[in-house]
N, C-alpha and C. Protein backbone atom coordinates (compact mmCIF):
# COMPACT_ATOMS: atom_id res chain seq x y z
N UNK A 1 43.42 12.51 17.99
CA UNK A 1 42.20 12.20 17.27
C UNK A 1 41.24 13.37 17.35
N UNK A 2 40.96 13.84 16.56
CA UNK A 2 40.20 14.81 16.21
C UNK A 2 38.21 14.73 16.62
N UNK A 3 37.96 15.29 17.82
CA UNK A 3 36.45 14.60 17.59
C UNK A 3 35.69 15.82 17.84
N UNK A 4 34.41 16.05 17.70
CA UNK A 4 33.35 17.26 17.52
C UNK A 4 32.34 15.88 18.78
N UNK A 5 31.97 16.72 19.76
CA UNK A 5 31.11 16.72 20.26
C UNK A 5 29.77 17.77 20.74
N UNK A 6 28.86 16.87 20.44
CA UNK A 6 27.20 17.73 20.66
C UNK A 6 26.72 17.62 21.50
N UNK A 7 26.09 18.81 22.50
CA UNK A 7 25.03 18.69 23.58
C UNK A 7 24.27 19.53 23.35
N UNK A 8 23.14 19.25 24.45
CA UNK A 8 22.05 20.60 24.57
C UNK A 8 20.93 20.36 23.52
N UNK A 9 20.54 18.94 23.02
CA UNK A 9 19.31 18.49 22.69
C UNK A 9 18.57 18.41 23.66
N UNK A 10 17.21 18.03 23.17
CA UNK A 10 16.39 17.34 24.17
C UNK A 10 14.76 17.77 23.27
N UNK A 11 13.67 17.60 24.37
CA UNK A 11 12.54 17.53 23.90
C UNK A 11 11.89 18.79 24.36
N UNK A 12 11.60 19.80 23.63
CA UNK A 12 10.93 21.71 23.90
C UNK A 12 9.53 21.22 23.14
N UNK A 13 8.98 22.50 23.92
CA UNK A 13 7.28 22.87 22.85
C UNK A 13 7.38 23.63 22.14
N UNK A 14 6.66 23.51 20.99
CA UNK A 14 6.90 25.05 20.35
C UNK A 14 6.59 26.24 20.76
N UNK A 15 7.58 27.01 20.37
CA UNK A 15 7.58 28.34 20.40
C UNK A 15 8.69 28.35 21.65
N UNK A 16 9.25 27.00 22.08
CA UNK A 16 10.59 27.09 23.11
C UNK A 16 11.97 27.26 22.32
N UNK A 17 13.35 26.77 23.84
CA UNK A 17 14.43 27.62 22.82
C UNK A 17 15.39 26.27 23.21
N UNK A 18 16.13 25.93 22.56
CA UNK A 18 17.28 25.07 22.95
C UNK A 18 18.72 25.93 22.51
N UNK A 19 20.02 25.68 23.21
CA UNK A 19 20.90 25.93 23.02
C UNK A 19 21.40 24.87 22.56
N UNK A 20 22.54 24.54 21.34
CA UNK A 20 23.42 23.52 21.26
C UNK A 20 24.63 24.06 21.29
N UNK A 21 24.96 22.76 22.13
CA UNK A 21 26.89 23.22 21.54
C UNK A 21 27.76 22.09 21.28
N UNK A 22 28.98 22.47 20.66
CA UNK A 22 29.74 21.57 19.99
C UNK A 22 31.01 22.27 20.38
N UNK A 23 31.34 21.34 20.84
CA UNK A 23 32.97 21.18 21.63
C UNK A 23 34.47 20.29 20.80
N UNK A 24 35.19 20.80 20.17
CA UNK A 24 35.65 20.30 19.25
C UNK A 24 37.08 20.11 20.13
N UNK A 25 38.04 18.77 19.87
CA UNK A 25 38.87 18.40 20.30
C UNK A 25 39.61 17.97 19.36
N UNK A 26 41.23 17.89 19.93
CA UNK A 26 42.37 16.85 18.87
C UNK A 26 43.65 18.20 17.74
N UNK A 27 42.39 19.32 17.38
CA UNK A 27 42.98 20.49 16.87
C UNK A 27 41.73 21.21 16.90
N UNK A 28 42.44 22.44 16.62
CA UNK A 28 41.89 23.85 16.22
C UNK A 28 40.76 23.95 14.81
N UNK A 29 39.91 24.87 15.33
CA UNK A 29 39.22 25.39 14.01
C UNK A 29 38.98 26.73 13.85
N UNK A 30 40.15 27.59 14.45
CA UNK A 30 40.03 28.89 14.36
C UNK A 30 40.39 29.69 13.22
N UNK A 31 40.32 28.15 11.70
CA UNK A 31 40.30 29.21 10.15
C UNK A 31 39.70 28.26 9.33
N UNK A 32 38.79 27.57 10.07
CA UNK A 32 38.07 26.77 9.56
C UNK A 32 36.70 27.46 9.45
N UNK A 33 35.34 26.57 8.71
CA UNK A 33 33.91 26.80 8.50
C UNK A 33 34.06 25.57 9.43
N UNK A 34 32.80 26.09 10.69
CA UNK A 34 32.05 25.24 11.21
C UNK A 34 30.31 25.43 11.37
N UNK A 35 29.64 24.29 11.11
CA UNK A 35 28.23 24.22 10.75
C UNK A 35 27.63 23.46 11.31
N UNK A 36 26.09 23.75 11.50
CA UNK A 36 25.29 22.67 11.39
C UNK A 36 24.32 21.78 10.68
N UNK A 37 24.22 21.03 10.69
CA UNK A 37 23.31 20.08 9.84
C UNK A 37 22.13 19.55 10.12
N UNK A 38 21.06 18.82 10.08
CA UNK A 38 19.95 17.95 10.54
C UNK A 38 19.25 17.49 9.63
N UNK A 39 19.14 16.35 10.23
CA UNK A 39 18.38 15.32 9.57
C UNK A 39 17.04 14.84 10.29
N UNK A 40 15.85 14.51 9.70
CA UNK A 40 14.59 14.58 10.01
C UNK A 40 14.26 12.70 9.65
N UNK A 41 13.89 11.81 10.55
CA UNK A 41 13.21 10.63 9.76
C UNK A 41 12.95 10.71 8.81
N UNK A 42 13.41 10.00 7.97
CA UNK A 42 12.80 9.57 6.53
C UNK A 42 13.19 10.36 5.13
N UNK A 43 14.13 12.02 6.48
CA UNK A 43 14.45 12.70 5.19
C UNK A 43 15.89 12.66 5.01
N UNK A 44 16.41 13.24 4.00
CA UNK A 44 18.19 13.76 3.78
C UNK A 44 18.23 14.82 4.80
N UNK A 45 19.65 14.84 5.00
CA UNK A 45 20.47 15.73 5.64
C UNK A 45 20.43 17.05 5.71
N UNK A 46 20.16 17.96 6.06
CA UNK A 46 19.95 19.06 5.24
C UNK A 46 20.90 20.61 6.62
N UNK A 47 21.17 21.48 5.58
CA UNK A 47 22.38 22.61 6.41
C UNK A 47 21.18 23.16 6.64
N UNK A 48 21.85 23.54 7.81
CA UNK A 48 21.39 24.72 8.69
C UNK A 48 21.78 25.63 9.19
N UNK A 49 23.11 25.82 9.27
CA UNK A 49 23.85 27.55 9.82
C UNK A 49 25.25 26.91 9.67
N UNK A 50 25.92 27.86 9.24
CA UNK A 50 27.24 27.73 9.75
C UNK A 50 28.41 28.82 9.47
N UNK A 51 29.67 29.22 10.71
CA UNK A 51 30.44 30.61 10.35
C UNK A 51 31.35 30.30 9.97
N UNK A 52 32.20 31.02 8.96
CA UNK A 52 33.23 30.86 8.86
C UNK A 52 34.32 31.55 9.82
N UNK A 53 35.18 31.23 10.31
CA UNK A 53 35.77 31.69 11.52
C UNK A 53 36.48 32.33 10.64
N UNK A 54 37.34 32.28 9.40
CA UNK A 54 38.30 33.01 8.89
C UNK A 54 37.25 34.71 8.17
N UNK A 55 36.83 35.07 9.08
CA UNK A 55 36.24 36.51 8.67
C UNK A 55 35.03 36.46 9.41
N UNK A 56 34.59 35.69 10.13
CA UNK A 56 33.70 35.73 10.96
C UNK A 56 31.60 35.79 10.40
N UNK A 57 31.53 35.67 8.98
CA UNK A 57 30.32 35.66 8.45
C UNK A 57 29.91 34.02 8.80
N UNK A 58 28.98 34.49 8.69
CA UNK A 58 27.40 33.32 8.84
C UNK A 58 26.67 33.14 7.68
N UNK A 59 26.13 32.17 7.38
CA UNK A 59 24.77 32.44 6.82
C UNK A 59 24.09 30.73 7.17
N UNK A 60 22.77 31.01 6.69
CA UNK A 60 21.51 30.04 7.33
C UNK A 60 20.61 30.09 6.18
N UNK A 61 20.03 28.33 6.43
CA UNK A 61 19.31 28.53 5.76
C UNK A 61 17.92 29.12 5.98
N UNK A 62 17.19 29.24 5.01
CA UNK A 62 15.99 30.37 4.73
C UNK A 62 14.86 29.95 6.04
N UNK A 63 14.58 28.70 6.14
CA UNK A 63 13.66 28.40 7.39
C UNK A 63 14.07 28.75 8.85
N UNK A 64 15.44 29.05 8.55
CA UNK A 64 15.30 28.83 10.49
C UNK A 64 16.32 30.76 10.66
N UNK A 65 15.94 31.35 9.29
CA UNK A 65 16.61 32.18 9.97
C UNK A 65 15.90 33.42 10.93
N UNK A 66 15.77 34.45 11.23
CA UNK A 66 15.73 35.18 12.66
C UNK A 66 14.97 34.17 13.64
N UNK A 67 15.27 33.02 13.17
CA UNK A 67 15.08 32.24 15.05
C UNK A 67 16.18 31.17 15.56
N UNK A 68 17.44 31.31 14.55
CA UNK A 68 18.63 30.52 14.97
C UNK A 68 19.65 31.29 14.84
N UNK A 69 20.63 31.37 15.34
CA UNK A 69 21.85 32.25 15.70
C UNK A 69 23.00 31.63 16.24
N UNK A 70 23.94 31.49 15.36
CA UNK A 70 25.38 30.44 15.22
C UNK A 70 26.26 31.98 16.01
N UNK A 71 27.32 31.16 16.43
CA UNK A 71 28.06 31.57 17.54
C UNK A 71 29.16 31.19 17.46
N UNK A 72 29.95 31.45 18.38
CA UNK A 72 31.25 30.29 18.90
C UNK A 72 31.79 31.16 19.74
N UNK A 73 32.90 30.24 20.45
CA UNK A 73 34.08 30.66 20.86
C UNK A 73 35.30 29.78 20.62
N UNK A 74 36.46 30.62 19.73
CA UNK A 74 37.28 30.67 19.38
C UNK A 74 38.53 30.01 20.64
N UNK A 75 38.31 30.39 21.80
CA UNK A 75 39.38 30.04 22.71
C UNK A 75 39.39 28.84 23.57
N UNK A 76 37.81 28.59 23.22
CA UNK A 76 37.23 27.49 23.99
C UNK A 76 36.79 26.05 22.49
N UNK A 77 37.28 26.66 21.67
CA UNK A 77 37.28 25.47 20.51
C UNK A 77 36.10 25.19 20.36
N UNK A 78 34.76 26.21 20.93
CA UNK A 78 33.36 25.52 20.94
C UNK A 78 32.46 26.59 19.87
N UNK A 79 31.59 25.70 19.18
CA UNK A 79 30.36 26.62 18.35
C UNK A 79 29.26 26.21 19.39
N UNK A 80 28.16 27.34 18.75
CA UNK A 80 26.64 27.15 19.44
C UNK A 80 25.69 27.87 18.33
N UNK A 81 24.79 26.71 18.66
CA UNK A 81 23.54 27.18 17.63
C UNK A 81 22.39 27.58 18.81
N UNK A 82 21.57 28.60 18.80
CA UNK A 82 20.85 29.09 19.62
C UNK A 82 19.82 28.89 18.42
N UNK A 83 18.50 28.35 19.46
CA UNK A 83 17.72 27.67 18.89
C UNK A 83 16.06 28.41 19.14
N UNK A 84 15.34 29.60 18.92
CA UNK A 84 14.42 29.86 19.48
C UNK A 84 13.30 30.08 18.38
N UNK A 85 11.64 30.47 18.97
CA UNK A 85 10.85 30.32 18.90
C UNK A 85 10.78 28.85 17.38
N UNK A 86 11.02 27.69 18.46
CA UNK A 86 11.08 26.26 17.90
C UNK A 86 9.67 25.49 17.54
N UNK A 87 10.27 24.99 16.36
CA UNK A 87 8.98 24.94 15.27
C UNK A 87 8.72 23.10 15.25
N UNK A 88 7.57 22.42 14.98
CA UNK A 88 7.87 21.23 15.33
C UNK A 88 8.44 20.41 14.13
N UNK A 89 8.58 21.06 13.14
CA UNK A 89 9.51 20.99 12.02
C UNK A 89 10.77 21.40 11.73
N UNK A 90 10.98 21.57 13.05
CA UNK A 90 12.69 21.60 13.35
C UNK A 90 12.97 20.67 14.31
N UNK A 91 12.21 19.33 14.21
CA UNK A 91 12.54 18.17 15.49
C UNK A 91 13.19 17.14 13.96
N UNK A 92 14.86 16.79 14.70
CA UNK A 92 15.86 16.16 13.58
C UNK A 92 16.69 15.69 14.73
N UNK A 93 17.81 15.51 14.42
CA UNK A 93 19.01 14.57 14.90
C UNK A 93 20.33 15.84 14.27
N UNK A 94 20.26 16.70 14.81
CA UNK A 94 21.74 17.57 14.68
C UNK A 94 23.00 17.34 14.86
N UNK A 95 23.48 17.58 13.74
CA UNK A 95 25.12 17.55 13.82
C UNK A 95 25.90 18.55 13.75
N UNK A 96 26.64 18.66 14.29
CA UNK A 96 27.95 19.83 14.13
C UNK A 96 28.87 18.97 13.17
N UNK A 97 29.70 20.53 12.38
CA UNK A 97 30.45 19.96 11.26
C UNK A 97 31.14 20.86 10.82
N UNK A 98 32.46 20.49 10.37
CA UNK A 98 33.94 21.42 10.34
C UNK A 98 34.84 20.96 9.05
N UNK A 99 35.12 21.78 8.51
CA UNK A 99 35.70 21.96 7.36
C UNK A 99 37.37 21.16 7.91
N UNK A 100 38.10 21.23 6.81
CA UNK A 100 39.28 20.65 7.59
C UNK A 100 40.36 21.89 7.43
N UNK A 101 39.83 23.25 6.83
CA UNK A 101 40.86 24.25 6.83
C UNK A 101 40.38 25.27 5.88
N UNK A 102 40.59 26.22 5.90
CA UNK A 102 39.95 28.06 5.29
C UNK A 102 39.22 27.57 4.14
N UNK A 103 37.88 27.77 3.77
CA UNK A 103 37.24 28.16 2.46
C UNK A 103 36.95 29.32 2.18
N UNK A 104 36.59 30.00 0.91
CA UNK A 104 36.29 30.89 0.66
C UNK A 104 34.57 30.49 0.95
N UNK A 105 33.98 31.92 1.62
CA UNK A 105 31.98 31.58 1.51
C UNK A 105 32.44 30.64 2.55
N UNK A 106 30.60 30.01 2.47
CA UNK A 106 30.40 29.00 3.42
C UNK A 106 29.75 27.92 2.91
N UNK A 107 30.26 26.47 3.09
CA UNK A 107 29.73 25.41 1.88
C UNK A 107 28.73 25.43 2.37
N UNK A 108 27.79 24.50 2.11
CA UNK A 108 26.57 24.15 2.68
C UNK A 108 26.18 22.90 2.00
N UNK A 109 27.18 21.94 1.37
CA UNK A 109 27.07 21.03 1.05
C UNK A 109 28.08 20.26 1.98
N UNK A 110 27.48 18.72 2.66
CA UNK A 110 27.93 18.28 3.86
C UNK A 110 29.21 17.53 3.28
N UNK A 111 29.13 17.13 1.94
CA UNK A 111 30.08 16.05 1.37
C UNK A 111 31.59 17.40 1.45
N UNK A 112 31.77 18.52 1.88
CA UNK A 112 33.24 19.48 1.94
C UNK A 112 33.49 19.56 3.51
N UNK A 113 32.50 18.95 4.22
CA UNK A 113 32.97 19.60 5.57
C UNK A 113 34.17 18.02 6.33
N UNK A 114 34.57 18.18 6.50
CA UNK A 114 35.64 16.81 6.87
C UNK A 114 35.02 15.99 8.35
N UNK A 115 35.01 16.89 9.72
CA UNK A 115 34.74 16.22 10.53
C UNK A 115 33.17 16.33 10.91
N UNK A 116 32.85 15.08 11.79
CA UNK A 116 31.48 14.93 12.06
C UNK A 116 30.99 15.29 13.67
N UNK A 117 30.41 15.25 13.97
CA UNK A 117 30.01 14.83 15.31
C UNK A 117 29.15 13.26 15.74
N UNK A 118 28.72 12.90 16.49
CA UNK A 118 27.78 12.11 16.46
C UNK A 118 26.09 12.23 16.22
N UNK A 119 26.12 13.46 16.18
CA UNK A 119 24.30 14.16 16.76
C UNK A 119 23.82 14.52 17.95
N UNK A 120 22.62 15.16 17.82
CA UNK A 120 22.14 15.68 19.36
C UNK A 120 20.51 15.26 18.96
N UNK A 121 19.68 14.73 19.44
CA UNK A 121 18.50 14.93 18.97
C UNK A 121 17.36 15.86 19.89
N UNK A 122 16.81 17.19 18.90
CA UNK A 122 15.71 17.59 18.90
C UNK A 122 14.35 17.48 18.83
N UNK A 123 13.65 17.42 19.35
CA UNK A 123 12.05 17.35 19.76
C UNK A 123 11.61 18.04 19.90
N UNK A 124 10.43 19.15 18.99
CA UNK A 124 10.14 20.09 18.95
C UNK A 124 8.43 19.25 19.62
N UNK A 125 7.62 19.18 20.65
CA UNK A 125 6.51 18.92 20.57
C UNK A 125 5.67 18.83 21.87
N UNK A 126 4.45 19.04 21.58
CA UNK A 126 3.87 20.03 22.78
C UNK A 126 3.10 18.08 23.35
């Protein structure tokens, strides 16, 4: 059984840093896109970073980029979103999320990525 697990939420002030990570089990995603997502009360879902392992590019969206930085390791089946100078409009319910095998680019629409995680929730607040 295939499962994505999230840690490394919790509640920061702004201008703090959280690490997340996502630990993926069951198979491999070393030619897969893996990403993240978040969702805010009241709002939709919305992407937030994610690499494609088959060539190793990134991209993010426009709000959180030079203060989030997607990662992984390949041997350890794990991604990480590094999370700094945190805004209180980046307090959501994060998910990690994995394609089910090579795309070209990087989707950023959640309805292509196959597996889920459960979430991590963020608290950006002083």
């Amino acid at each position: 059984q295939v499962q994505l697990a999230e840690s490394g939420g919790g509640l920061v002030q702004p201008g703090g840093s959280l690490r997340l990570s996502c630990a993926a089990s069951g198979r491999t995603f070393s030619r897969s896109v893996m990403g993240w997502f978040r969702q805010a009360p009241g709002k939709e879902r919305q992407f937030v970073a994610a690499i494609n392992w088959n060539g190793g590019n990134t991209y993010y969206t426009d709000s959180v980029k030079g203060r989030f930085t997607i990662s992984g390791d390949n041997a350890k089946n794990t991604e990480y979103l590094q999370m700094n100078s945190l805004k209180p409009e980046d307090t959501a319910v994060y998910y990690c999320a994995a394609t089910s095998g090579p795309r070209a680019g990087i989707p950023t629409t959640g309805a292509l990525y196959a597996y889920w995680g459960q979430g991590t929730q963020v608290t950006v607040s002083s």
